[in-house]
PDB file of N, CA and C in Angstrom:
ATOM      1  N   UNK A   1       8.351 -16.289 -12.670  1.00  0.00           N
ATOM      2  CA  UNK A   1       9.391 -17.032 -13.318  1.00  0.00           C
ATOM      3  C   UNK A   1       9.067 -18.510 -13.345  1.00  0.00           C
ATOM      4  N   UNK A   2       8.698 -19.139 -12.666  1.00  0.00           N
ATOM      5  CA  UNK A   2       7.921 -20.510 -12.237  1.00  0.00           C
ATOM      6  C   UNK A   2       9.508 -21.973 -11.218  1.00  0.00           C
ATOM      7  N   UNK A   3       8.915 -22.828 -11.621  1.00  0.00           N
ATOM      8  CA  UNK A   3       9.835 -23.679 -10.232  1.00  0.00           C
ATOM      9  C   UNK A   3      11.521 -23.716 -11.481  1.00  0.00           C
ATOM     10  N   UNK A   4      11.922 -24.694 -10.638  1.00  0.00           N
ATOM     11  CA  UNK A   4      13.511 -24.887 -10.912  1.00  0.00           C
ATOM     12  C   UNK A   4      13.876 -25.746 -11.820  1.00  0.00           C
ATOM     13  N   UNK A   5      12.704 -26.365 -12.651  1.00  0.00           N
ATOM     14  CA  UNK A   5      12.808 -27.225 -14.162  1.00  0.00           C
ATOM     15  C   UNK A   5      12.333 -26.111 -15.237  1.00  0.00           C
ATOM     16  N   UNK A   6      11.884 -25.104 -15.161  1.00  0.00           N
ATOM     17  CA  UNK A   6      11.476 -24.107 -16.004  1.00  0.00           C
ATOM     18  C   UNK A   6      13.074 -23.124 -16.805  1.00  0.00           C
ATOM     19  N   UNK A   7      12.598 -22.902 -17.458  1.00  0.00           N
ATOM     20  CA  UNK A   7      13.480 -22.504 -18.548  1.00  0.00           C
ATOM     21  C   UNK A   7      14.031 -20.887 -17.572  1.00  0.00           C
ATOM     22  N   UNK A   8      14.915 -20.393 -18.208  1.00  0.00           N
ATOM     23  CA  UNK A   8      15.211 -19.130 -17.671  1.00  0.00           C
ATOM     24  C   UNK A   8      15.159 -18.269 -18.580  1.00  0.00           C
ATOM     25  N   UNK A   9      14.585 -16.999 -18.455  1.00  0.00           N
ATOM     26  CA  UNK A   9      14.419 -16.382 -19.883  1.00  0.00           C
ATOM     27  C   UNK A   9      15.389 -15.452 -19.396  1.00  0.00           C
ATOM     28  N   UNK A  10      16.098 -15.012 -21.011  1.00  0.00           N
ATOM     29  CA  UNK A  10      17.228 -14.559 -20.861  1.00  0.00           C
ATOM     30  C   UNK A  10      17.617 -13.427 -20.336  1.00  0.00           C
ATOM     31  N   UNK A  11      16.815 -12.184 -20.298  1.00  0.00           N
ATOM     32  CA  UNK A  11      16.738 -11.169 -19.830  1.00  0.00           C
ATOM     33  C   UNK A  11      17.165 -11.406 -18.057  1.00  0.00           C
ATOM     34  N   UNK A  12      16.444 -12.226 -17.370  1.00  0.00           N
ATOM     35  CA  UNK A  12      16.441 -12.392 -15.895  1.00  0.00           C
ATOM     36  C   UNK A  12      18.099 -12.846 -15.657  1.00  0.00           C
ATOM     37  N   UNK A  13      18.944 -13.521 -16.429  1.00  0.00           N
ATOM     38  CA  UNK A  13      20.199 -14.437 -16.530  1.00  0.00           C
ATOM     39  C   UNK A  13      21.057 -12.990 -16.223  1.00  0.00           C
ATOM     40  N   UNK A  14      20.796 -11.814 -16.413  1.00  0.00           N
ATOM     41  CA  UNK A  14      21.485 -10.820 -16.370  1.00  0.00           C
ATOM     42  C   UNK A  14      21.809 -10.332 -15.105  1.00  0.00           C
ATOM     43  N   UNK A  15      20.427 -10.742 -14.002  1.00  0.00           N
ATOM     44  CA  UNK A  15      20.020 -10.334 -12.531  1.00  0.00           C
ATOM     45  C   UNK A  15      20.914 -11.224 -11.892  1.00  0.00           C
ATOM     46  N   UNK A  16      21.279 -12.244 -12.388  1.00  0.00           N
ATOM     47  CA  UNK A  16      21.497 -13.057 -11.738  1.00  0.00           C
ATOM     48  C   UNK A  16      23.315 -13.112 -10.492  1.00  0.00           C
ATOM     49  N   UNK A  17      24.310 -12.301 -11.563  1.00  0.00           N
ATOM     50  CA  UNK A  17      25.734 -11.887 -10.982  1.00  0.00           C
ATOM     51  C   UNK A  17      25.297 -11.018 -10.154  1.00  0.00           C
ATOM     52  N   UNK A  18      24.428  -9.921 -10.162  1.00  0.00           N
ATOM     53  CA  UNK A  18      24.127  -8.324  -9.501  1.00  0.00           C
ATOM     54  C   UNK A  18      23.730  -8.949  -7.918  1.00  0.00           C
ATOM     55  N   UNK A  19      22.797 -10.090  -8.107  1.00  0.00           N
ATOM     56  CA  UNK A  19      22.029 -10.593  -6.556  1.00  0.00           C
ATOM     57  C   UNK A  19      22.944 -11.427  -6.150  1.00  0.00           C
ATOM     58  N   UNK A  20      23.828 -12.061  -6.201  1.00  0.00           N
ATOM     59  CA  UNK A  20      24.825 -12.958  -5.596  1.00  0.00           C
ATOM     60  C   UNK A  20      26.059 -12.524  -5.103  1.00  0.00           C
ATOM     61  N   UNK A  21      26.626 -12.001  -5.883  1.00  0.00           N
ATOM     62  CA  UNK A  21      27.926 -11.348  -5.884  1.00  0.00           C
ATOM     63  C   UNK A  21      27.949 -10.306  -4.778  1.00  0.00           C
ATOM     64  N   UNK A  22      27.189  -9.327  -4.615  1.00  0.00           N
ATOM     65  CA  UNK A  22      26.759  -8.408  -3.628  1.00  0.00           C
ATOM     66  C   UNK A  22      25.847  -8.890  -2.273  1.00  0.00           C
ATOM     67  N   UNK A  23      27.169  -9.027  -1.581  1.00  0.00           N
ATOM     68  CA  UNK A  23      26.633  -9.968   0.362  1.00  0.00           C
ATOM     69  C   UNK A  23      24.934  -9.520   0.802  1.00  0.00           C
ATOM     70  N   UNK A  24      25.284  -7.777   0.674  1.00  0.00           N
ATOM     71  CA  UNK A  24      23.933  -6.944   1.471  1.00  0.00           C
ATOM     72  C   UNK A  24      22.891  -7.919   0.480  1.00  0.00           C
ATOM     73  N   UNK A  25      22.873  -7.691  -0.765  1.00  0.00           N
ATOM     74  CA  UNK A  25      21.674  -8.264  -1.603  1.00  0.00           C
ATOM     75  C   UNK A  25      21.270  -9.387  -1.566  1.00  0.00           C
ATOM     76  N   UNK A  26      22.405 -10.181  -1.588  1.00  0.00           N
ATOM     77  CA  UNK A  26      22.164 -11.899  -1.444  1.00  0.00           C
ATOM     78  C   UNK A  26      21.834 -11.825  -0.006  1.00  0.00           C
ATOM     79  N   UNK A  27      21.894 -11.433   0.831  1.00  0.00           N
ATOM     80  CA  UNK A  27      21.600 -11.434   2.459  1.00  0.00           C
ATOM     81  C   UNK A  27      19.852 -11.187   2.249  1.00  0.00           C
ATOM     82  N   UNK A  28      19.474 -10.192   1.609  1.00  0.00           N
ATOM     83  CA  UNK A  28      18.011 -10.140   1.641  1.00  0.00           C
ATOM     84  C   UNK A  28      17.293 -10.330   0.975  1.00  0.00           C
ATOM     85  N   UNK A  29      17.522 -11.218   0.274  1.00  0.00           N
ATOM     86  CA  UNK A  29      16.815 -12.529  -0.386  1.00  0.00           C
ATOM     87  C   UNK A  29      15.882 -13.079   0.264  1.00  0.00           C
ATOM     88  N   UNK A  30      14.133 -13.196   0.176  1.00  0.00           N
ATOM     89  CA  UNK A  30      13.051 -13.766   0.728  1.00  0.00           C
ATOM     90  C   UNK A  30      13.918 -15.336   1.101  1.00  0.00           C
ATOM     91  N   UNK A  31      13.914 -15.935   2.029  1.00  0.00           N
ATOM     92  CA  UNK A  31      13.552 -17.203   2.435  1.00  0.00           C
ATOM     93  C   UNK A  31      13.324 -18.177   2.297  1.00  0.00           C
ATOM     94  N   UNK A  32      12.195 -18.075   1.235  1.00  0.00           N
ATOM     95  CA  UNK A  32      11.095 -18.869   0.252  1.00  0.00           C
ATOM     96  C   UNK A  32      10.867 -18.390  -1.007  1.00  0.00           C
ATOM     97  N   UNK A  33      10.409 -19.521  -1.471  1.00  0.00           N
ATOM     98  CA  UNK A  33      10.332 -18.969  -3.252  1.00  0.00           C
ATOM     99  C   UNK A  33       8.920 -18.360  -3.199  1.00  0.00           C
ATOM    100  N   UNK A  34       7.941 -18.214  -1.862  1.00  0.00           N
ATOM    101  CA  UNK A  34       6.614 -17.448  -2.289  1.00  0.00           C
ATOM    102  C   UNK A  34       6.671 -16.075  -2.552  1.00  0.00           C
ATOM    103  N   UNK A  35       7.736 -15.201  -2.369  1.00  0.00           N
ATOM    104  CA  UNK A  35       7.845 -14.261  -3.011  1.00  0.00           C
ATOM    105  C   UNK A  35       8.348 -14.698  -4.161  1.00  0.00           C
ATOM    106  N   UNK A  36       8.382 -13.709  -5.273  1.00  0.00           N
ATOM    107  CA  UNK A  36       8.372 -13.244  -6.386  1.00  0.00           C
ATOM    108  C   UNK A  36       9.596 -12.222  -7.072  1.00  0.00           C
ATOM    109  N   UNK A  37      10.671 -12.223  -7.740  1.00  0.00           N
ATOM    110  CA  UNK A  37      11.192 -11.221  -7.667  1.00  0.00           C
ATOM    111  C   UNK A  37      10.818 -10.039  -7.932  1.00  0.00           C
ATOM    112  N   UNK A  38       9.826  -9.654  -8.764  1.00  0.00           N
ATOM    113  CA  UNK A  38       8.868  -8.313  -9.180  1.00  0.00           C
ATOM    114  C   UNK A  38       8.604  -7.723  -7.062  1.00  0.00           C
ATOM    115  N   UNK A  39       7.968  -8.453  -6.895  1.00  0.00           N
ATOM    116  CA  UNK A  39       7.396  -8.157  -5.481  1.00  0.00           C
ATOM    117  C   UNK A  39       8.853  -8.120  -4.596  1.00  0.00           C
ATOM    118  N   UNK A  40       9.382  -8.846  -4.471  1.00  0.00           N
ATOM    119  CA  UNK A  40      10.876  -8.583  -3.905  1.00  0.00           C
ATOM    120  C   UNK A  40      11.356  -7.248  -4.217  1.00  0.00           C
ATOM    121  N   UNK A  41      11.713  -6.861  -5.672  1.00  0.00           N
ATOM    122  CA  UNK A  41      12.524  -6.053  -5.761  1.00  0.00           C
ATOM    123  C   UNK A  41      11.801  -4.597  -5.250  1.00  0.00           C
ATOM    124  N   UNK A  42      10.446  -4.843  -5.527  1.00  0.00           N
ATOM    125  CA  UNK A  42       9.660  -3.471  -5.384  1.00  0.00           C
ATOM    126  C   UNK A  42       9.616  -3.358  -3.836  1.00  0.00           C
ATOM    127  N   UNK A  43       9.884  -4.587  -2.969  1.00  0.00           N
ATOM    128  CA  UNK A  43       9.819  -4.136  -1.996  1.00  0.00           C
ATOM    129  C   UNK A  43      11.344  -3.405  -1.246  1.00  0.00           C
ATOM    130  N   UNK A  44      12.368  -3.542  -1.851  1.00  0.00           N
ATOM    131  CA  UNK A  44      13.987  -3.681  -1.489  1.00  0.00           C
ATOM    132  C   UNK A  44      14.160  -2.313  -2.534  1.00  0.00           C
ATOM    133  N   UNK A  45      13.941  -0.774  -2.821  1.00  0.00           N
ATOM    134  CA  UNK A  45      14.432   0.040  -3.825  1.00  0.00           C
ATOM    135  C   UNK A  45      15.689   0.639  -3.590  1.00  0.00           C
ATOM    136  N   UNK A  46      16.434   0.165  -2.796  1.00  0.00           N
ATOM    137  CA  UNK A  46      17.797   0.802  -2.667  1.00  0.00           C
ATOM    138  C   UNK A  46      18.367  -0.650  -3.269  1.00  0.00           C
ATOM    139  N   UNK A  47      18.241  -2.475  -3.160  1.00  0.00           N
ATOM    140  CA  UNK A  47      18.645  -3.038  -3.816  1.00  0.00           C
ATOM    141  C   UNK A  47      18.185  -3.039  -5.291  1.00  0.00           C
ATOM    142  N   UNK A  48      17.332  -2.401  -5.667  1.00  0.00           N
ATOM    143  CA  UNK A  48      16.551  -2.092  -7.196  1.00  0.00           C
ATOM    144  C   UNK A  48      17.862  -1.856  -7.729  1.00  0.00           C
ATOM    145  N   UNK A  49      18.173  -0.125  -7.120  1.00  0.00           N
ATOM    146  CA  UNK A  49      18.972   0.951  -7.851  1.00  0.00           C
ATOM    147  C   UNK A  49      20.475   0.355  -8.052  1.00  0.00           C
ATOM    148  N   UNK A  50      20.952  -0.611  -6.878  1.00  0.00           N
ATOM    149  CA  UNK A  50      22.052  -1.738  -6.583  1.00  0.00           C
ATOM    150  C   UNK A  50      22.184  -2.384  -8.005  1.00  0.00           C
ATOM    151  N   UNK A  51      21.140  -3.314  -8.505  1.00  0.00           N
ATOM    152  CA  UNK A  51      21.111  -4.444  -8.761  1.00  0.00           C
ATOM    153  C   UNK A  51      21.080  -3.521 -10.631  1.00  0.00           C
ATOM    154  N   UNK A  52      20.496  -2.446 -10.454  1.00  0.00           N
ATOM    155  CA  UNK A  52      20.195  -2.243 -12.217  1.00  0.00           C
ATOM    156  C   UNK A  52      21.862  -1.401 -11.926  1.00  0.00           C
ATOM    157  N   UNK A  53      22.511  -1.274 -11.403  1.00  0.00           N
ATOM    158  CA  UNK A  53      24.212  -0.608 -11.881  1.00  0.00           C
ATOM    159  C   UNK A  53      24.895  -1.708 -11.848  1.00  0.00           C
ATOM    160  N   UNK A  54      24.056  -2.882 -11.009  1.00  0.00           N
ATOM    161  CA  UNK A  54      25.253  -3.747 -11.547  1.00  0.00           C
ATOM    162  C   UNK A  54      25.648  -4.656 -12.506  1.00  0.00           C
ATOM    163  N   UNK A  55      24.000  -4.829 -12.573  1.00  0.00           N
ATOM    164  CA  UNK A  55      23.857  -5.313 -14.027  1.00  0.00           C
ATOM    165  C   UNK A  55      24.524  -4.704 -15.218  1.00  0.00           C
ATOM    166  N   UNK A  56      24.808  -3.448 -15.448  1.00  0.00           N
ATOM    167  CA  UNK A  56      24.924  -2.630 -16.704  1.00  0.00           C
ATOM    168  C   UNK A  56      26.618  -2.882 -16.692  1.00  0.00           C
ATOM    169  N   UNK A  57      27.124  -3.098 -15.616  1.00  0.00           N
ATOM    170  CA  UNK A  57      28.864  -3.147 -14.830  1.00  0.00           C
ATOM    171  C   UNK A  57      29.102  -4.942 -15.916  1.00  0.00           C
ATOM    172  N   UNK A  58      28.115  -5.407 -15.254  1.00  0.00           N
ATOM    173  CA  UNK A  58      28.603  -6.854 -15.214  1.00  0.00           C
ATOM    174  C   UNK A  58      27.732  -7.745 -16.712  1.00  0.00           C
ATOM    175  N   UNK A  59      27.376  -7.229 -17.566  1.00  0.00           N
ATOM    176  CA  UNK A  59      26.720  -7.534 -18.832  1.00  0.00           C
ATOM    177  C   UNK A  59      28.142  -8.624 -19.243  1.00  0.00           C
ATOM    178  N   UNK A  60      29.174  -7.826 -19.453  1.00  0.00           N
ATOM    179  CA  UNK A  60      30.246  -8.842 -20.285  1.00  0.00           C
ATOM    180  C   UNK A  60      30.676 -10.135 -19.880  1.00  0.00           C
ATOM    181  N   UNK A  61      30.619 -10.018 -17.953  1.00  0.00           N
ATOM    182  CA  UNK A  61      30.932 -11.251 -17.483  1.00  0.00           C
ATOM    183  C   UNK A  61      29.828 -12.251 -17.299  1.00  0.00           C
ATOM    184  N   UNK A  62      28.344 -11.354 -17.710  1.00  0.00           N
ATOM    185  CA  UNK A  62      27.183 -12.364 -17.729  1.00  0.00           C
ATOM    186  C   UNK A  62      27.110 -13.101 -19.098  1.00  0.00           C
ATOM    187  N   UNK A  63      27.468 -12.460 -19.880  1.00  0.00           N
ATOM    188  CA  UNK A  63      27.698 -12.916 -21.555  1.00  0.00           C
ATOM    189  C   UNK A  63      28.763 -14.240 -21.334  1.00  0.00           C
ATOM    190  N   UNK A  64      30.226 -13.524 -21.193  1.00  0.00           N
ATOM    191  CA  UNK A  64      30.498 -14.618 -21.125  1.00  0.00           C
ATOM    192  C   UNK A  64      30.298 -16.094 -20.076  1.00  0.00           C
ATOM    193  N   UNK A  65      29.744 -16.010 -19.374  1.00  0.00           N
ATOM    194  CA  UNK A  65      29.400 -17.393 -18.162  1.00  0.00           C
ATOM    195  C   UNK A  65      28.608 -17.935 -19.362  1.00  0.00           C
ATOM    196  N   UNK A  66      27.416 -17.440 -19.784  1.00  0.00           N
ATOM    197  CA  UNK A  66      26.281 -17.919 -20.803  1.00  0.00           C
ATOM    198  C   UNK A  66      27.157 -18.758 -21.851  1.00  0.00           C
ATOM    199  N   UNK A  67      28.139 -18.021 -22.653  1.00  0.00           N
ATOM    200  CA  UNK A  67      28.886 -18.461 -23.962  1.00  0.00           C
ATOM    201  C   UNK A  67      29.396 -19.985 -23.186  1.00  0.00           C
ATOM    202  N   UNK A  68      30.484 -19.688 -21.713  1.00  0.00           N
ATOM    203  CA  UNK A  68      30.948 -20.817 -21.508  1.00  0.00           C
ATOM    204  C   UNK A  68      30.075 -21.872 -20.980  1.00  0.00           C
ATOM    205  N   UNK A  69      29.094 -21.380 -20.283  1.00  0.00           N
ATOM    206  CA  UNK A  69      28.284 -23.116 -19.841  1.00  0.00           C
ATOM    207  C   UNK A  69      27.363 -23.679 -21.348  1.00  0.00           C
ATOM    208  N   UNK A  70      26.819 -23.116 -22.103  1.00  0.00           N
ATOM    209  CA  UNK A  70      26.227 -23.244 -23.491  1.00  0.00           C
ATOM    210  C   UNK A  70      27.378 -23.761 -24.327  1.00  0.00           C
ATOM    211  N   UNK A  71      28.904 -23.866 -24.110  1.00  0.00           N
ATOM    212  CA  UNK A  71      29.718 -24.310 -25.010  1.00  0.00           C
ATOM    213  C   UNK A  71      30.003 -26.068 -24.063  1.00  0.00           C
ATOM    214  N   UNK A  72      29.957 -25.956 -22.656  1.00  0.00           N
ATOM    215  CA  UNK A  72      30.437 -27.028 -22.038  1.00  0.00           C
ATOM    216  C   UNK A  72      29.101 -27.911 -21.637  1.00  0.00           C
ATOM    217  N   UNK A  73      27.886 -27.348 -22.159  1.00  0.00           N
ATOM    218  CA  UNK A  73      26.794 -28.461 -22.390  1.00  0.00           C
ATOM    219  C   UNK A  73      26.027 -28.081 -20.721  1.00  0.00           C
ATOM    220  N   UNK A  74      26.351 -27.093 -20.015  1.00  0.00           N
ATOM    221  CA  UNK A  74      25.325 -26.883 -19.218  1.00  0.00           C
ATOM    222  C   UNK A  74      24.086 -26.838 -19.077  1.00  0.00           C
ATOM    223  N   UNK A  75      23.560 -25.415 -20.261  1.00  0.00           N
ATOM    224  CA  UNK A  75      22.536 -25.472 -20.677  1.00  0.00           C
ATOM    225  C   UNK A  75      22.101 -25.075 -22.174  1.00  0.00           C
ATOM    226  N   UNK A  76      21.350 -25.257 -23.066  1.00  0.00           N
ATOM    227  CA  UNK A  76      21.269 -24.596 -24.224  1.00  0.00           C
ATOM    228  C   UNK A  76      20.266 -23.523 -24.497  1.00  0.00           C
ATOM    229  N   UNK A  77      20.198 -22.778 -25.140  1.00  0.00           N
ATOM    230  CA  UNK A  77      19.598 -21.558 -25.863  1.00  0.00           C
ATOM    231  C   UNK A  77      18.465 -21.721 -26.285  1.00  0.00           C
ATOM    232  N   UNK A  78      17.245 -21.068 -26.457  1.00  0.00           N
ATOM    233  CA  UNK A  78      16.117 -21.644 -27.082  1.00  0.00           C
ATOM    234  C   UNK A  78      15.853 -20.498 -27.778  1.00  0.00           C
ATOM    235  N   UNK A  79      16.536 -19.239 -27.439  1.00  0.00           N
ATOM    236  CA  UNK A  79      15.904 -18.092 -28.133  1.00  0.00           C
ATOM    237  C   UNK A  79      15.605 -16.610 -27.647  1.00  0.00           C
ATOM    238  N   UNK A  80      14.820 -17.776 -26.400  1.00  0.00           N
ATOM    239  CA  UNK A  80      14.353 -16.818 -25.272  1.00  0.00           C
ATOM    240  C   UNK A  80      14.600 -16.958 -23.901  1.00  0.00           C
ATOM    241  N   UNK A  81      15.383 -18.231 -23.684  1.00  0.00           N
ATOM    242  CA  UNK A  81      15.395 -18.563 -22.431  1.00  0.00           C
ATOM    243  C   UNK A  81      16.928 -19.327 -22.794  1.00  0.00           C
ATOM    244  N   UNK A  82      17.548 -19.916 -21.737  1.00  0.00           N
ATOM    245  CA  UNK A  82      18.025 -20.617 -21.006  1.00  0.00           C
ATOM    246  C   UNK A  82      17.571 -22.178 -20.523  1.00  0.00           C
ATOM    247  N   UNK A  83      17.985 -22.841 -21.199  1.00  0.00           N
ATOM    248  CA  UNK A  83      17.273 -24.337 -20.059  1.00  0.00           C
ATOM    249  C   UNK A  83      18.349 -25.212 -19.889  1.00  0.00           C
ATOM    250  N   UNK A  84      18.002 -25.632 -18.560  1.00  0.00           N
ATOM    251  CA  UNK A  84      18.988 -26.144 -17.957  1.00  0.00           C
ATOM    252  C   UNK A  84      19.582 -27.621 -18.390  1.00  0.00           C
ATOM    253  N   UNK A  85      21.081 -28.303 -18.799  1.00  0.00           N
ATOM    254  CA  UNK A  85      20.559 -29.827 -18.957  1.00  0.00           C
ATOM    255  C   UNK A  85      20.875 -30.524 -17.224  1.00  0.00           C
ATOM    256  N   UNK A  86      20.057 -31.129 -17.627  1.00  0.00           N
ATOM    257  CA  UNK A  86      20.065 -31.840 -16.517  1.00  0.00           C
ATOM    258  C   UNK A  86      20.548 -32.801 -16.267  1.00  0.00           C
ATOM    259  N   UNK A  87      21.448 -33.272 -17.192  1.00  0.00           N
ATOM    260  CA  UNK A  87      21.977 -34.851 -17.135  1.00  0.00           C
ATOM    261  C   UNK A  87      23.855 -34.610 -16.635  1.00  0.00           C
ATOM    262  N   UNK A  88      23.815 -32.996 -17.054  1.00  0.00           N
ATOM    263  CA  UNK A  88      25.286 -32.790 -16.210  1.00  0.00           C
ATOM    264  C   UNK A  88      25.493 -33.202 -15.263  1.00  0.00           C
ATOM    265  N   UNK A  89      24.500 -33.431 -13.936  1.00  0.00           N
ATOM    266  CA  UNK A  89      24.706 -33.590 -12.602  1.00  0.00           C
ATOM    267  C   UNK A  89      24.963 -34.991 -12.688  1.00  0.00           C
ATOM    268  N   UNK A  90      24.596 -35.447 -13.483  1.00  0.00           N
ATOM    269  CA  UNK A  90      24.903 -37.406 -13.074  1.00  0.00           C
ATOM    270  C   UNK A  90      26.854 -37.874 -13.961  1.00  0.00           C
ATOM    271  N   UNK A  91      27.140 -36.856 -14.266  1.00  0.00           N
ATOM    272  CA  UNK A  91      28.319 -37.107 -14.880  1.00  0.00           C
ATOM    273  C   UNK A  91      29.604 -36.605 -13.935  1.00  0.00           C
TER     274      UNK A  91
END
């Protein structure tokens, strides 16, 4: 995926409610960013099977977060990704 100025491609934006929202999952979250989520998840397959039902559960409330921070200037759309603005934080 690369560091924390890199774009988010949109597909991953979906993972993102399934790993937080759920304590056990967000609890076993690597540490460090030297893991990988590919390598994470393959190593965690009971959070795999977790994370792809919850995704499929939580599509509408991932849609809409996207619609509302993309309408309130969070971040904008490129197509394929997500990128973040960055000038929100100074406001």
């Amino acid at each position: 995926m690369g560091c924390a100025n890199s774009p988010l491609p949109f597909d991953v934006a979906f993972l993102v409610l399934p790993i937080v929202l759920h304590r056990k999952t967000r609890e076993s979250l690597p540490g460090t960013v030297k893991t990988s989520l590919p390598v994470w998840i393959n190593e965690h397959p009971l959070v795999r099977s977790h994370i792809t039902e919850s995704a499929r559960t939580l599509v509408h409330f991932t849609k809409d977060a996207m619609m509302f921070g993309g309408a309130h200037g969070l971040f904008q759309f490129d197509g394929t990704a997500l990128i973040a603005n960055t000038a929100w934080k100074k406001s």
